[in-house]
Protein backbone atom coordinates (compact mmCIF):
# COMPACT_ATOMS: atom_id res chain seq x y z
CA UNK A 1 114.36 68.12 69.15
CA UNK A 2 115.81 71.34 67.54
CA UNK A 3 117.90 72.05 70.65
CA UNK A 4 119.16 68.73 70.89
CA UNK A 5 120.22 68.88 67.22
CA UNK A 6 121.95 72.18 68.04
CA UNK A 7 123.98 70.91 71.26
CA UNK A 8 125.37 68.17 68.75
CA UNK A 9 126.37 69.65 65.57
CA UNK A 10 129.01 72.60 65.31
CA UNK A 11 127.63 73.38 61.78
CA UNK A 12 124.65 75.33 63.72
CA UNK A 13 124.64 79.34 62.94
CA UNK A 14 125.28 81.15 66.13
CA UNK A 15 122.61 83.10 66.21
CA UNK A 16 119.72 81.48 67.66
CA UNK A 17 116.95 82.16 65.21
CA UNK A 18 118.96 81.41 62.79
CA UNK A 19 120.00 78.04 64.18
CA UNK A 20 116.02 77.19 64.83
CA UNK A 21 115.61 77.72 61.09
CA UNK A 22 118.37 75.49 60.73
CA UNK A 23 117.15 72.80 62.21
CA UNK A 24 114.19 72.68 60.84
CA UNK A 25 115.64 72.53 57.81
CA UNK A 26 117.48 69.15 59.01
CA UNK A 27 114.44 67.77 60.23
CA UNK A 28 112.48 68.84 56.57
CA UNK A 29 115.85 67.00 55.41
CA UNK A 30 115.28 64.11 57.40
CA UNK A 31 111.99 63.63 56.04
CA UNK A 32 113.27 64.11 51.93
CA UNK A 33 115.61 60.96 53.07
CA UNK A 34 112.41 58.82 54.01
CA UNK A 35 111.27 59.58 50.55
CA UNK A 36 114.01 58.66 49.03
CA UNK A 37 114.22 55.56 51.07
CA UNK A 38 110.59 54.90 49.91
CA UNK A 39 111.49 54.94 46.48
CA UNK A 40 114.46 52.59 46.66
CA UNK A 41 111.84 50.29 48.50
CA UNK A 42 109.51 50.33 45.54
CA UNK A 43 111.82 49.84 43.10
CA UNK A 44 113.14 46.76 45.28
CA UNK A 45 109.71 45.46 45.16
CA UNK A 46 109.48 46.48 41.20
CA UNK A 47 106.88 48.65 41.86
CA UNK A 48 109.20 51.41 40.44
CA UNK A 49 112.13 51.58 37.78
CA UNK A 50 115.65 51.41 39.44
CA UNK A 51 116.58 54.45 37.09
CA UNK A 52 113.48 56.43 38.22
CA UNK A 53 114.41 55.70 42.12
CA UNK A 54 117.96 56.88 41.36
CA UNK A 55 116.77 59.92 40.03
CA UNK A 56 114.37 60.73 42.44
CA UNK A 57 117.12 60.34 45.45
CA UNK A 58 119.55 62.61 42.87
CA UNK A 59 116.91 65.06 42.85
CA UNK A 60 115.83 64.87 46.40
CA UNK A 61 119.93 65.38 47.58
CA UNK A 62 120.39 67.96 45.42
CA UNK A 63 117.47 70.02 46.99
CA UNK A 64 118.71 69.74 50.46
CA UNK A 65 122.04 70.54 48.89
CA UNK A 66 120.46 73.77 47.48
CA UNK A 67 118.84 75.05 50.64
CA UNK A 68 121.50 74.17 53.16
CA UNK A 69 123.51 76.39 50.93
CA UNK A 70 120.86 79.18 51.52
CA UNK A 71 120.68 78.42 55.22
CA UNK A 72 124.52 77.76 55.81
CA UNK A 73 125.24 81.55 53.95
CA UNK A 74 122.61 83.58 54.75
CA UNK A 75 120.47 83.87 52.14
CA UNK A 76 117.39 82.54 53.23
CA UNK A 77 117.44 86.07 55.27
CA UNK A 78 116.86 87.60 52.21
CA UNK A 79 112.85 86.15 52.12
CA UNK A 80 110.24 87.43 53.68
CA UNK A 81 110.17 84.04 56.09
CA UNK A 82 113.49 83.31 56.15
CA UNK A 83 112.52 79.89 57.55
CA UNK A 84 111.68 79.34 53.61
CA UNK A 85 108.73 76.90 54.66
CA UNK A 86 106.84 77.65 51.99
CA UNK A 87 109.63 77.32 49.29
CA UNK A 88 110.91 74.10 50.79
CA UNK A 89 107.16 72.45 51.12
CA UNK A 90 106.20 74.04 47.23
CA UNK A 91 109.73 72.60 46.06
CA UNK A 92 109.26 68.97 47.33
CA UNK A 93 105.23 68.97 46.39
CA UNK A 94 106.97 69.70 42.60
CA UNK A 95 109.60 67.66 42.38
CA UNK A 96 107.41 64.53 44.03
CA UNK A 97 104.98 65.34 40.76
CA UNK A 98 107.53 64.99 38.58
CA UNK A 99 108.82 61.63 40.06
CA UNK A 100 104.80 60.33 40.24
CA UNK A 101 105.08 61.02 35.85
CA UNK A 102 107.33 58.41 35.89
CA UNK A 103 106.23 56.15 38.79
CA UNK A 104 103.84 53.88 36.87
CA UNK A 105 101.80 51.56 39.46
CA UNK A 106 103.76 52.94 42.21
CA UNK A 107 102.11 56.56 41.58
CA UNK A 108 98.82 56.12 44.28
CA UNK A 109 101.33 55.40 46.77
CA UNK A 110 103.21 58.44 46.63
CA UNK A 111 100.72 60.53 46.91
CA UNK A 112 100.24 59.77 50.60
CA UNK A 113 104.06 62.15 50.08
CA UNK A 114 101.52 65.27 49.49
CA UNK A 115 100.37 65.09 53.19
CA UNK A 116 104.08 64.34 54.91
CA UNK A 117 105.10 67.51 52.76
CA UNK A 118 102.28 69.97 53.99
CA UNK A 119 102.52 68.23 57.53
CA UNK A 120 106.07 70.00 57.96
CA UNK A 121 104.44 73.58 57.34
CA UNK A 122 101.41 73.16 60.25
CA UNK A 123 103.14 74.91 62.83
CA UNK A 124 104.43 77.60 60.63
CA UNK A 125 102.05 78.34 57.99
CA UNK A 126 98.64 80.15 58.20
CA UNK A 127 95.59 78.66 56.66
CA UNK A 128 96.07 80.69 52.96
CA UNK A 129 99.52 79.69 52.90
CA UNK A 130 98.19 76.05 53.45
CA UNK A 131 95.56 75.91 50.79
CA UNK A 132 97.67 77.78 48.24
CA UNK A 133 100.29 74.67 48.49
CA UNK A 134 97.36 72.31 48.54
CA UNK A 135 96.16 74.11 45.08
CA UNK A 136 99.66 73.75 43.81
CA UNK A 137 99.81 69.90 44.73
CA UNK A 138 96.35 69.22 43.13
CA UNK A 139 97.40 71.55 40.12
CA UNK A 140 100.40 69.26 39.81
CA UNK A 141 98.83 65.94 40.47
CA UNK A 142 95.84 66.82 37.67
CA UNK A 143 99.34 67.61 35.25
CA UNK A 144 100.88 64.22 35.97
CA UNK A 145 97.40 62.18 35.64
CA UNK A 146 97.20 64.68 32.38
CA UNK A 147 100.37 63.33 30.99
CA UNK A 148 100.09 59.58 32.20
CA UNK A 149 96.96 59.72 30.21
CA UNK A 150 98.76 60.97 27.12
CA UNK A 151 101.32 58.94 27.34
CA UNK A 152 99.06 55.53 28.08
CA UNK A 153 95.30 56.55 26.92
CA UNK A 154 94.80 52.98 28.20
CA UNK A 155 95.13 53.95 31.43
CA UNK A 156 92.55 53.16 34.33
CA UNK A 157 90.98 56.83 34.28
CA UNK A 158 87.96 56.18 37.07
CA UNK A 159 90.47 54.93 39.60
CA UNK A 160 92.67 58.01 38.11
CA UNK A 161 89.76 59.98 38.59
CA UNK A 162 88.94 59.08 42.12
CA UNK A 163 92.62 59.51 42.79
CA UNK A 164 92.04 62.59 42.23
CA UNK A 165 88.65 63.40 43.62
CA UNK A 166 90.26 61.95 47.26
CA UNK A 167 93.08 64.84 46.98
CA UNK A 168 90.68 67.25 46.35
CA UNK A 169 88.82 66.49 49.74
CA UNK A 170 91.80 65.17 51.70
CA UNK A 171 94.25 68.81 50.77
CA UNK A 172 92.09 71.13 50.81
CA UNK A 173 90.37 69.59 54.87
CA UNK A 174 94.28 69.31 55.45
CA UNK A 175 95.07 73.08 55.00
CA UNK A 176 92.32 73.96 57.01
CA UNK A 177 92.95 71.99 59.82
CA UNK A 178 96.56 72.75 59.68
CA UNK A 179 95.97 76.41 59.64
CA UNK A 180 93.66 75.81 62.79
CA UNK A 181 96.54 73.75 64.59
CA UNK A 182 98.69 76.67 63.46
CA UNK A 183 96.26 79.38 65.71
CA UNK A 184 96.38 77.56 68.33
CA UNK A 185 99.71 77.77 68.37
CA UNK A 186 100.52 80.90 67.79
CA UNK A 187 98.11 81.47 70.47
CA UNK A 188 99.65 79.29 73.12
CA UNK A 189 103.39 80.95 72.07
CA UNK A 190 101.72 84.29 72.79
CA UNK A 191 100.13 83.32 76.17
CA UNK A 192 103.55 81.84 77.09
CA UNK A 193 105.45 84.99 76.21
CA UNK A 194 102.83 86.72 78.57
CA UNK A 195 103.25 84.38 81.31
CA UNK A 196 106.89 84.45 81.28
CA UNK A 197 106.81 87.99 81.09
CA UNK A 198 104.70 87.79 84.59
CA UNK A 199 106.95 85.63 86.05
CA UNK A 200 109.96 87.72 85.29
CA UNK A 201 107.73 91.21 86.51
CA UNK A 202 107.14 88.54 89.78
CA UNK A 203 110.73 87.59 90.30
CA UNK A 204 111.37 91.37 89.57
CA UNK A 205 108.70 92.55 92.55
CA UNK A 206 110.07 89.96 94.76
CA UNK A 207 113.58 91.33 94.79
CA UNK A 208 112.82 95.16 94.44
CA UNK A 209 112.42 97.77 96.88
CA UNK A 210 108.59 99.67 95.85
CA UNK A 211 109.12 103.12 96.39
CA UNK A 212 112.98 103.23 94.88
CA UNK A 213 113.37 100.31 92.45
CA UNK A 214 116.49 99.41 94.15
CA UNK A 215 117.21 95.65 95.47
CA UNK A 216 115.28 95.11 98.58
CA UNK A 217 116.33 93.85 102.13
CA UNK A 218 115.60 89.99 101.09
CA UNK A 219 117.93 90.38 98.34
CA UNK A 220 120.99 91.96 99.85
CA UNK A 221 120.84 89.52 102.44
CA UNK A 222 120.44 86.63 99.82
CA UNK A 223 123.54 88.80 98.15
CA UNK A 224 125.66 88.72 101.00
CA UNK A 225 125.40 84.69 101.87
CA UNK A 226 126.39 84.19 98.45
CA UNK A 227 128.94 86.43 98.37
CA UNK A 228 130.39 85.22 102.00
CA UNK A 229 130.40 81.68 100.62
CA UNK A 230 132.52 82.82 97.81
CA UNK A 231 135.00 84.52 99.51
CA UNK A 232 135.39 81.65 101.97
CA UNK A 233 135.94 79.40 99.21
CA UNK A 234 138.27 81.64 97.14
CA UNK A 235 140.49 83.33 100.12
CA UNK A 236 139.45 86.72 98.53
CA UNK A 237 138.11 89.71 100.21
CA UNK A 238 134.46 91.47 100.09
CA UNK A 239 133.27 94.67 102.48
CA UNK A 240 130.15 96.32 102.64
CA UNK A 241 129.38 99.84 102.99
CA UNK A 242 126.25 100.70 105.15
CA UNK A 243 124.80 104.42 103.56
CA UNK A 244 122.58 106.63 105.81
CA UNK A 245 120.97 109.53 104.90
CA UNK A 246 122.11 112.56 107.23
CA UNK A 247 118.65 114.13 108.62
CA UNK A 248 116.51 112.20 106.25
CA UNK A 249 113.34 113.23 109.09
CA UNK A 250 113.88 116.85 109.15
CA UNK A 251 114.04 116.64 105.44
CA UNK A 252 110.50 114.70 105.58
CA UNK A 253 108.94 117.17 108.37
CA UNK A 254 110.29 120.28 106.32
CA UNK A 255 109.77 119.55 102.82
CA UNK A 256 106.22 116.93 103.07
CA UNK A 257 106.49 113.21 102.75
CA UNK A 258 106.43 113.54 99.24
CA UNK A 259 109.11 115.50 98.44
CA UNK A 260 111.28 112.32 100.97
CA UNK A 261 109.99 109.66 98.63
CA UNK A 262 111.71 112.20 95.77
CA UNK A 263 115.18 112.05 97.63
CA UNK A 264 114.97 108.88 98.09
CA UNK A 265 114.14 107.89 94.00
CA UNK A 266 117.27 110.30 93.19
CA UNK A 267 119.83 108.95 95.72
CA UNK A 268 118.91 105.66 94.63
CA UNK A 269 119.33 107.07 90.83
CA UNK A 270 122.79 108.63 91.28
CA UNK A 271 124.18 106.48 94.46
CA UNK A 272 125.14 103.36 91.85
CA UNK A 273 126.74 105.40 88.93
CA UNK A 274 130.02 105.38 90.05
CA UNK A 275 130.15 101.26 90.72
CA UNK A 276 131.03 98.20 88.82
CA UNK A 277 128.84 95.81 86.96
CA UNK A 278 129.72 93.57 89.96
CA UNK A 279 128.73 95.45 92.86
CA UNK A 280 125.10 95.29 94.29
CA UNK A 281 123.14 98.11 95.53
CA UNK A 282 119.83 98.24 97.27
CA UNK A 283 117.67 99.65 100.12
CA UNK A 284 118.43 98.25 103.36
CA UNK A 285 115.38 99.96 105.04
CA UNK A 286 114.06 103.25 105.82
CA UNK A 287 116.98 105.70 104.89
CA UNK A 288 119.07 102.92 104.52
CA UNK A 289 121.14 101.41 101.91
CA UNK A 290 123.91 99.03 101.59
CA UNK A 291 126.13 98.51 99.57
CA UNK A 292 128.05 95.27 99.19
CA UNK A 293 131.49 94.96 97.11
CA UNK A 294 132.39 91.89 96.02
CA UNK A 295 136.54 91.20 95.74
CA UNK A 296 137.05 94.45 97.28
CA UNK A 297 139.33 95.07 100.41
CA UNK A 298 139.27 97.97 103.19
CA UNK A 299 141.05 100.64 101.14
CA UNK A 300 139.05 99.88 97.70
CA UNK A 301 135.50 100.63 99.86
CA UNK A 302 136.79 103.45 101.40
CA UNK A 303 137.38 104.85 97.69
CA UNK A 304 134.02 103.80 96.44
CA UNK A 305 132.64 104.71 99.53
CA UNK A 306 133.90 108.18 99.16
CA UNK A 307 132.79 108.33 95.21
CA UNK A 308 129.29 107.75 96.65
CA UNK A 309 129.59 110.49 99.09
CA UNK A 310 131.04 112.96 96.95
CA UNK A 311 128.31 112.53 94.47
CA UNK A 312 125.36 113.27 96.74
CA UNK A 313 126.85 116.12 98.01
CA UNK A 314 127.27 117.68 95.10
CA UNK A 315 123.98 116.71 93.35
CA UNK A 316 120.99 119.03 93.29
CA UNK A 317 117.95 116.95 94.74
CA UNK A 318 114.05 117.46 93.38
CA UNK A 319 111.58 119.39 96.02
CA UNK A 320 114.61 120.57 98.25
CA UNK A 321 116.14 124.06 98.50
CA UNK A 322 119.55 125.03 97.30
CA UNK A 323 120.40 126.16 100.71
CA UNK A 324 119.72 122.63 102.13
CA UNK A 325 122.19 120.16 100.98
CA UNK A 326 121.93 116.63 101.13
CA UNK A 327 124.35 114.44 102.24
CA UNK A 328 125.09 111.00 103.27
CA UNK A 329 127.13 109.17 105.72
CA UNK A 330 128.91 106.20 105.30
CA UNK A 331 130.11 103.05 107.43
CA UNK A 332 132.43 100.75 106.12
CA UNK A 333 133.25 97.22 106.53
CA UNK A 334 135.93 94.45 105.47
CA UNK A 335 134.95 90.75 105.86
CA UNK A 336 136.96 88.80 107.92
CA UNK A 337 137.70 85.22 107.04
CA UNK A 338 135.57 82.60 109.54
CA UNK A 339 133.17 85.95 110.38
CA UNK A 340 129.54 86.47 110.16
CA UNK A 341 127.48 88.32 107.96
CA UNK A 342 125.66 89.66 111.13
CA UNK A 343 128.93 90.44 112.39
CA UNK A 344 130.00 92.10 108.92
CA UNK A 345 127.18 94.41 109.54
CA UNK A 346 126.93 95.10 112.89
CA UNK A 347 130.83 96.37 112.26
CA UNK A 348 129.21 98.45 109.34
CA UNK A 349 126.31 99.99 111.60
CA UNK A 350 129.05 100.59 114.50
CA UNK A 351 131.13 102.59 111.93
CA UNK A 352 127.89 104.34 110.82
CA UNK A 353 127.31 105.28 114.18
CA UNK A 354 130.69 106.84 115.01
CA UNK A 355 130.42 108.81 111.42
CA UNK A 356 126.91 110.19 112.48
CA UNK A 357 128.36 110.88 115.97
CA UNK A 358 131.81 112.94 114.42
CA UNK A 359 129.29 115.30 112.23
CA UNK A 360 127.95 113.42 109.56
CA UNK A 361 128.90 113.69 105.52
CA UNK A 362 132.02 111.31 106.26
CA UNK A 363 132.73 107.97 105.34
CA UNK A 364 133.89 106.05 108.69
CA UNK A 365 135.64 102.53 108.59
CA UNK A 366 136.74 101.37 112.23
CA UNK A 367 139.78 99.05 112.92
């Protein structure tokens, strides 16, 4: 409902907890105009005095005038619950006292207006929140049955009294029960925010290589599709640039296992540094990784192709020797427009090849 309200009405804050605060206040607005639609209906029934139905819609406007102002600038950020659900449910419970001192016959009815007030704090406030408004409306109702009687000691006081005596079960049950509802609430937004965040860690372990946190083989492949569809649709051009490590075995049967898995983490730590935010990097397999450039032609991949290598053969690696260097080598290729993907990186493993074959450490791009 809140969202719906937001799509349609450009007086929403921008920021989206503030904007959920604002419409709630529209909907606690909402509900003030069924009161105020009450009232007219009572006094077109002459149940209630046209003056005191006047007032009572004054009164009621004016409020939502007051705390759209505090939404609309900020202030309500000022409160400890700057959704103000206390203040706004304390405010009408008040004010629909004072109208019930001047309601006359039409005063039992009203006070069904006590529940539809608490009702719009359930899902926000806890249970001592709850009974301390439901204190304040039975404080307030004993005042106006306090006054009526001073005003007309005639009046009926056992059906004043059980008036009374049925708010003082009914409130009290209701702030309990709304406090409950409340929990559960809370309980199920907590178990959500759980869930989704095991969904995201899912989505996460579904597209990430284990040992290196970088994109896995399913994604890059996924990537590159995507990325071939766009550049057939938009005439523009993408390349790839396949990355082998240069003696990645020796460097496992000299060092241990352990101290590979280490080169690995810190090539796949520094390889991406030097890339945009619209570039995609992951492990392709083994000693493997590709890297896929989106709107990028032959000579840009060479460059960042080059960056890459430059980087790695300067860096200092964990576990390995200053006197062994590591070092990648680099095959580069442009897509062609009606090609392959397959093609694309068979083209990319071919210039790999030819850079392993002319003595490693280069960056190769054939054609």
């Amino acid at each position: 409902m809140i969202e719906v309200l937001s799509r349609h009405f450009s007086t929403f804050p921008a920021d989206d907890r503030q904007s959920l605060r604002f419409g709630r206040f529209l909907i606690a607005a909402g509900t003030s105009v069924l009161v105020s639609l009450a009232l007219l209906l009572l006094a077109f029934l002459g149940l209630l005095a046209w003056r005191t139905a006047l007032e009572g819609t004054a009164g009621i406007l004016t409020l939502i005038a007051l705390f759209f102002v505090l939404f609309r600038t900020g202030l309500n950020l000022r409160f400890s619950d700057p959704s103000l659900t206390t203040e706004q449910v304390g405010a009408a419970i008040l004010f629909l006292a004072y109208i019930m001192v001047h309601a006359g016959p039409a005063r039992p009815a009203l006070t069904l207006f006590y529940l539809m007030a608490m009702l719009f704090g359930v899902l926000r406030l806890n249970v001592a929140r709850l009974m301390g408004l439901a204190l304040l409306a039975l404080a307030a109702h004993g005042t106006v049955l306090q006054v009526t009687y001073l005003r007309d000691p005639a009046m009926d006081t056992r059906a004043a009294l059980t008036e009374f005596g049925v708010l003082m079960i009914v409130l009290p049950w209701f702030a309990v029960m709304g406090g409950y509802v409340n929990r559960l609430r809370t309980r199920l937004s907590d178990s959500n925010k759980k869930l989704r965040k095991a969904f995201d860690r899912l989505g996460e372990v579904a597209i990430r290589d284990e040992l290196t946190g970088a994109y896995n083989r399913r994604f890059l492949l996924e990537t590159l599709a995507r990325e071939r569809s766009r550049a057939e649709r938009r005439a523009e051009p993408f390349s790839v640039c396949l990355v082998d490590l240069d003696h990645f075995k020796a460097i496992n049967d000299t060092f241990g296992h352990a101290a590979g898995d280490a080169v690995l983490k810190h090539f796949v730590a520094l390889a991406p540094r030097g890339l945009r935010g619209i570039d995609t990097f992951g492990r392709f397999g083994g000693e493997e990784f590709l890297l896929v450039l989106p709107n990028t032609d032959r000579q840009g991949a060479l460059a960042a192709a080059e960056r890459v290598r430059a980087a790695i053969e300067a860096a200092t690696f964990p576990g390995i020797t200053d006197e062994r260097r590591v070092t990648v080598t680099v095959g580069v290729a442009t897509h062609a427009k009606g090609g392959d993907v397959s093609v694309l990186l068979a083209r990319a493993d071919e210039a790999l090849y030819q850079g392993k074959l002319t003595g490693r450490n280069r960056v190769i791009a054939l054609g």
